[in-house]
N, C-alpha and C. Protein backbone atom coordinates (compact mmCIF):
# COMPACT_ATOMS: atom_id res chain seq x y z
N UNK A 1 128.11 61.63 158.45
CA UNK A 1 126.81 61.73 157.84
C UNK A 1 126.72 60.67 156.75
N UNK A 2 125.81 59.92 156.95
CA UNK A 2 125.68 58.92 155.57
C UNK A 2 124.71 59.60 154.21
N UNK A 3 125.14 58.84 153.27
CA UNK A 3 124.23 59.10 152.24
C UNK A 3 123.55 59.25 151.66
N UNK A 4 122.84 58.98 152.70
CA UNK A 4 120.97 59.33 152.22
C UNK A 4 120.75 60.20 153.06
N UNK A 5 121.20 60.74 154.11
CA UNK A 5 121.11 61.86 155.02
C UNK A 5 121.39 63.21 153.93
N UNK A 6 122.49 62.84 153.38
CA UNK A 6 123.46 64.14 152.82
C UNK A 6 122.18 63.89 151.71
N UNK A 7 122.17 63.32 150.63
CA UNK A 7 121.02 63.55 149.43
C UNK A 7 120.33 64.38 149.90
N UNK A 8 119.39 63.82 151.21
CA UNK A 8 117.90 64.92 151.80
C UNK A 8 118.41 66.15 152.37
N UNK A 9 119.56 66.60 153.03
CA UNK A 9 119.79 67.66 153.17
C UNK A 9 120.14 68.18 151.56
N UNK A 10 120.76 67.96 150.93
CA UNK A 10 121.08 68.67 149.69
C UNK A 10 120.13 69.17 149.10
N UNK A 11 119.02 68.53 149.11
CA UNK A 11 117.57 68.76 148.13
C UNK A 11 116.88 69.90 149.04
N UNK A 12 116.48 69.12 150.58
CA UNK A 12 115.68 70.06 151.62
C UNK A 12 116.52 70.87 152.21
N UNK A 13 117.78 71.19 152.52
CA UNK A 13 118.32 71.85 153.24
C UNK A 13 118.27 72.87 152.60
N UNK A 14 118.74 74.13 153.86
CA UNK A 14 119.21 75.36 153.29
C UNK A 14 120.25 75.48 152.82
N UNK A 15 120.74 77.13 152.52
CA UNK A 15 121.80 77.16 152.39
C UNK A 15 121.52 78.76 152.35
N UNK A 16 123.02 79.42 153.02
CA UNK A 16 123.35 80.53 153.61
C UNK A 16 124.54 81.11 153.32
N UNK A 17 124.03 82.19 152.35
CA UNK A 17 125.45 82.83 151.12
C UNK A 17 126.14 83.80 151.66
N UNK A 18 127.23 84.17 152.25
CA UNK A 18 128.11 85.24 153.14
C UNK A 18 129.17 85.52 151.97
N UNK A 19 129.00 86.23 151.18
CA UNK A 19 130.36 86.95 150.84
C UNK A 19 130.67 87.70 150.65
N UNK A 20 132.09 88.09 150.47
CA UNK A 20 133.25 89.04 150.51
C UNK A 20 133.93 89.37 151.90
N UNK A 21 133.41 87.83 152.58
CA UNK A 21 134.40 87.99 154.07
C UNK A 21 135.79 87.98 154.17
N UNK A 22 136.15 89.00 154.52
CA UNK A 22 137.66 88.37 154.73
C UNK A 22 138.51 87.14 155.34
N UNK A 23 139.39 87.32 155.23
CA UNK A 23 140.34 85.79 155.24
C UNK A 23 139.88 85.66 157.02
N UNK A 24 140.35 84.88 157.69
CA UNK A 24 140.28 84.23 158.77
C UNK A 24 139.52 85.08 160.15
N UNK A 25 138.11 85.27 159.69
CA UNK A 25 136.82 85.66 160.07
C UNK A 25 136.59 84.73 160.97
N UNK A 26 136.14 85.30 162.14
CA UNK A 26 135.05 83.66 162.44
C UNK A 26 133.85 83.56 162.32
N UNK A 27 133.44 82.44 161.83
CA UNK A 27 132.03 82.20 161.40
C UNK A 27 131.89 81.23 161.68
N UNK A 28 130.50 81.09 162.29
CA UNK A 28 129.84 79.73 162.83
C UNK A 28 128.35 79.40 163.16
N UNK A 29 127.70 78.56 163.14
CA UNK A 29 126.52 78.24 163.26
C UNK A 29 126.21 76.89 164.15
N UNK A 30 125.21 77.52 164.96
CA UNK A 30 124.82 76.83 166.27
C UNK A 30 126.34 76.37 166.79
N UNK A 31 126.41 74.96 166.91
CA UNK A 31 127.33 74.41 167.65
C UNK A 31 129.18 74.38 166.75
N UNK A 32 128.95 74.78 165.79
CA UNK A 32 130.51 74.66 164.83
C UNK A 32 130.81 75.80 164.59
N UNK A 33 132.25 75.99 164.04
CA UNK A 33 133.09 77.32 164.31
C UNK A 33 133.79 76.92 163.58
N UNK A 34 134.07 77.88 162.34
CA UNK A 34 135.36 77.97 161.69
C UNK A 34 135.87 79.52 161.28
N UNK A 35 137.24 79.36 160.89
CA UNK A 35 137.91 80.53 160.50
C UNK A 35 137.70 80.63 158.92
N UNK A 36 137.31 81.16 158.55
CA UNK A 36 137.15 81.27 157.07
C UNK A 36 138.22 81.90 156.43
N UNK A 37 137.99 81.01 154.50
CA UNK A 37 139.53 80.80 154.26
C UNK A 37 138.98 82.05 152.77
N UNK A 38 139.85 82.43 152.15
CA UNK A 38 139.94 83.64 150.58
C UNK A 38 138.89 82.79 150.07
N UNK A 39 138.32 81.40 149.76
CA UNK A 39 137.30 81.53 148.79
C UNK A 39 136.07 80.84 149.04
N UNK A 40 135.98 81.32 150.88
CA UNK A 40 134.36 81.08 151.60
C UNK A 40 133.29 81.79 150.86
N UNK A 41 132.20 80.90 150.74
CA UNK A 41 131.29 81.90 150.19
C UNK A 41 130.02 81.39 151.00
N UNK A 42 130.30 80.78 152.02
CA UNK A 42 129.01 80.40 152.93
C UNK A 42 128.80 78.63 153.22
N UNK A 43 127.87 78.53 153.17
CA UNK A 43 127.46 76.93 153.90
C UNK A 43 126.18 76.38 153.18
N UNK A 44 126.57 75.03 153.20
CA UNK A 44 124.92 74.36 152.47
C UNK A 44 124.64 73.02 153.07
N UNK A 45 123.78 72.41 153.00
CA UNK A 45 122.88 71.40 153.69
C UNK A 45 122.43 71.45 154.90
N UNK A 46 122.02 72.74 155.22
CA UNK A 46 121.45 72.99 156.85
C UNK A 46 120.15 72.58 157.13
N UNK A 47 120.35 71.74 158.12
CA UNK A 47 118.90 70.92 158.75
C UNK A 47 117.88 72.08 158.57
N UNK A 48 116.29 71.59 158.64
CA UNK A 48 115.31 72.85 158.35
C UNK A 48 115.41 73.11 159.71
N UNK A 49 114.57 74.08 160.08
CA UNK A 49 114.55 74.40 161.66
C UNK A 49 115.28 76.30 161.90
N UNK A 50 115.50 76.43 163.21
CA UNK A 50 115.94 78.05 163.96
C UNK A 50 117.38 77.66 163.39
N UNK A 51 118.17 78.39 163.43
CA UNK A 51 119.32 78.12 163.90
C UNK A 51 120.44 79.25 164.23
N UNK A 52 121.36 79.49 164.89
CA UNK A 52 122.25 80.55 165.51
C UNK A 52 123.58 80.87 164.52
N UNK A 53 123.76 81.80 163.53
CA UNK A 53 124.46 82.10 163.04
C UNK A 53 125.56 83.20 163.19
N UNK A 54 126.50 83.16 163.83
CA UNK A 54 127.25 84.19 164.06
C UNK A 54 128.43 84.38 163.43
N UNK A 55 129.31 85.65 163.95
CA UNK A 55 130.83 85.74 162.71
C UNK A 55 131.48 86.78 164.09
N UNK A 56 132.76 86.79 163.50
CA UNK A 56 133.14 87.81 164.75
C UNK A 56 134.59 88.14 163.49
N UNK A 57 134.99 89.29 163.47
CA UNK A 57 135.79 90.02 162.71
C UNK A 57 137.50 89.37 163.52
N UNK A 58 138.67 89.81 162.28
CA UNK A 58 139.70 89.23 163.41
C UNK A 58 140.83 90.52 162.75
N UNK A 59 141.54 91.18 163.85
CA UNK A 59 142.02 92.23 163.16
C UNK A 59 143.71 91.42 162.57
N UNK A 60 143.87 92.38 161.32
CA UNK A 60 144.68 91.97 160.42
C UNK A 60 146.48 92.01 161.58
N UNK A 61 146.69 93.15 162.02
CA UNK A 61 147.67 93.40 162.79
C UNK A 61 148.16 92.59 163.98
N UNK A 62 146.90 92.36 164.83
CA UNK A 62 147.39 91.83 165.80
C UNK A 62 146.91 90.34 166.16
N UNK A 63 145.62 89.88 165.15
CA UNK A 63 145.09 88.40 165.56
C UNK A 63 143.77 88.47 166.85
N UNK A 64 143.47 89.52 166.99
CA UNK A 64 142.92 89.52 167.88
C UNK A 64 141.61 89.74 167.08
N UNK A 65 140.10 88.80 168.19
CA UNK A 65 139.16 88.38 167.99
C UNK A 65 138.09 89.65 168.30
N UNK A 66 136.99 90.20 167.93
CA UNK A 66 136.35 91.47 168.19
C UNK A 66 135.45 89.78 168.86
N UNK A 67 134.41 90.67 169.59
CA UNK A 67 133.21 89.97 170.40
C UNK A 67 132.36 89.56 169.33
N UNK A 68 131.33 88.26 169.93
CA UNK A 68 130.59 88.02 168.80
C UNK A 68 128.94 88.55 168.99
């Protein structure tokens, strides 16, 4: 992303506050996916527009992924 992209998202973009998720959650929006780390607290510079936000829980014991 260049720099005048990132400025106009910073100013116009959203931004989408999730917390008190636990450690290695998955969370993702539209096309990206991450595991979230102890001091996620969400995402910022999101293009204006729809967009697909999901999370899927991950159990502590065994690593295993619940459906999203």
């Amino acid at each position: 992303m260049d720099q005048d992209t990132a400025k106009k998202l910073l100013v116009d973009g959203g931004t989408f506050i999730f917390l008190g998720v636990p450690e290695e959650t998955v969370f993702g929006i539209d096309m990206q996916c991450w595991n979230t780390e102890e001091d996620f607290r969400g995402i910022k510079m999101i293009p204006p527009g729809l967009h697909y936000i999901f999370y899927s829980g991950v159990s502590k014991g065994t690593g295993d992924v619940s459906p999203r």
